[in-house]
Protein backbone atom coordinates (compact mmCIF):
# COMPACT_ATOMS: atom_id res chain seq x y z
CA UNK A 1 27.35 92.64 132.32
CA UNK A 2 30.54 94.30 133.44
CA UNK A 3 31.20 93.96 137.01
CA UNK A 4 32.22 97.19 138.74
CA UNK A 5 35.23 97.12 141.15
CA UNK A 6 34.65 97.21 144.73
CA UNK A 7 35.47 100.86 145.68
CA UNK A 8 32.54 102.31 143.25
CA UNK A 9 30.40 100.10 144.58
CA UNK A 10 31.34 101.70 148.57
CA UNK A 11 30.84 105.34 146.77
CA UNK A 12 27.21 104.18 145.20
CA UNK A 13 26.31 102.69 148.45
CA UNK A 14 27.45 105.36 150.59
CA UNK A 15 26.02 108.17 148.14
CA UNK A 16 22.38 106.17 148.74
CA UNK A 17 22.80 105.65 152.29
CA UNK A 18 23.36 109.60 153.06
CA UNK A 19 20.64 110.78 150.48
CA UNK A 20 18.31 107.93 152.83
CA UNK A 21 19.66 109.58 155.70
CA UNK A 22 18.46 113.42 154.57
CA UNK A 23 15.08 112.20 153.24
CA UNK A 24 14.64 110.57 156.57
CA UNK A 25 15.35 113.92 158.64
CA UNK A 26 13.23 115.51 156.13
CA UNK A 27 10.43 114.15 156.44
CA UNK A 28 10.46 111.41 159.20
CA UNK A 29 10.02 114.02 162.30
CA UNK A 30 7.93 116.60 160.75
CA UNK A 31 5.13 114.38 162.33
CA UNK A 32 6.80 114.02 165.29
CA UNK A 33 7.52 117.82 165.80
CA UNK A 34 4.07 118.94 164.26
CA UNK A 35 1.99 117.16 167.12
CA UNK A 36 3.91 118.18 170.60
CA UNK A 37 3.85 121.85 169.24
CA UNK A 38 0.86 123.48 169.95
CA UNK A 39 0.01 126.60 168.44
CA UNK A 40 -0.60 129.64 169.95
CA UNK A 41 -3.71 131.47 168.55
CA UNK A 42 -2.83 134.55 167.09
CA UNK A 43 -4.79 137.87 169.03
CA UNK A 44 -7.14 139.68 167.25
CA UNK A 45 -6.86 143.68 167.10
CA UNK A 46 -9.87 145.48 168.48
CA UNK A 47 -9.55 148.37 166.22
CA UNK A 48 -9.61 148.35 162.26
CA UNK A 49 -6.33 149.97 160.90
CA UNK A 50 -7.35 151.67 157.82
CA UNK A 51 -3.69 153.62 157.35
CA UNK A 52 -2.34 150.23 155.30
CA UNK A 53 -2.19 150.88 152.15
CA UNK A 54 -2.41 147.51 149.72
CA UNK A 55 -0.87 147.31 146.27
CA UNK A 56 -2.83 148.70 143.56
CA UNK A 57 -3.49 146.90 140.65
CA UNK A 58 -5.15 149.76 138.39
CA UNK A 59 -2.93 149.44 135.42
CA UNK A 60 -2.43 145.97 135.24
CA UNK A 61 -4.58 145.66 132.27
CA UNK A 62 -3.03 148.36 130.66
CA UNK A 63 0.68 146.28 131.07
CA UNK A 64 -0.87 143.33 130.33
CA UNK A 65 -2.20 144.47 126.72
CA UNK A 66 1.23 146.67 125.87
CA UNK A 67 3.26 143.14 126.47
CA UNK A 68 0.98 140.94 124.79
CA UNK A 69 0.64 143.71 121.85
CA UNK A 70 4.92 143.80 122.26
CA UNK A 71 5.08 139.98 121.34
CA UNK A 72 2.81 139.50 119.41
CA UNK A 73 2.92 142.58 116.63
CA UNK A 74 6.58 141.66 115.63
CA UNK A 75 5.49 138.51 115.42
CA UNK A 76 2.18 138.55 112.94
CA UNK A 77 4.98 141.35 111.25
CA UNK A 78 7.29 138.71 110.59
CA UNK A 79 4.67 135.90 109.62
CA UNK A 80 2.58 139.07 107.18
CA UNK A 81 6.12 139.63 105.65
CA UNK A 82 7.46 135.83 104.85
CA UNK A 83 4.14 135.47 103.39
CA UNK A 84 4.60 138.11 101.09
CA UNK A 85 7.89 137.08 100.28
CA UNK A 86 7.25 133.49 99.35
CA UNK A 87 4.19 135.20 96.76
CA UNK A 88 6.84 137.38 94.56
């Protein structure tokens, strides 16, 4: 085996020491940090506020059919018309 000279060796060691470095601040004191917090419970409203409006999802089927039918027509097109190519 091929021995490497000396300054890759310092750029491969110091390339694994700093990625050991950011896993450690990663996830070494999440635990740490997660345990002296404490969390603060959230207040719940006393009256129901029935002017948000949520987003609708009535035509989703309809989109979902016109994109499938998109892809796939051209496709059993193709596969109809190589078929009846290779038979003349």
């Amino acid at each position: 085996m091929k021995k490497k000279p000396t300054h890759s060796r310092k750029v491969i060691f110091l390339t694994i020491g700093i990625m050991l470095v950011f896993l450690g601040a990663a996830f070494g004191f999440s635990s740490v940090t997660s345990q002296s917090a404490t969390p603060t419970p959230t207040p719940l409203p006393t009256e129901v506020d029935i002017t948000l409006e949520v987003g609708s999802t009535d035509g989703i089927l309809i989109w979902a059919v016109l994109i499938t039918l998109i892809i796939i027509v051209p496709a059993i097109w193709h596969l109809l018309l190589s078929a009846k190519n290779k038979a003349n």
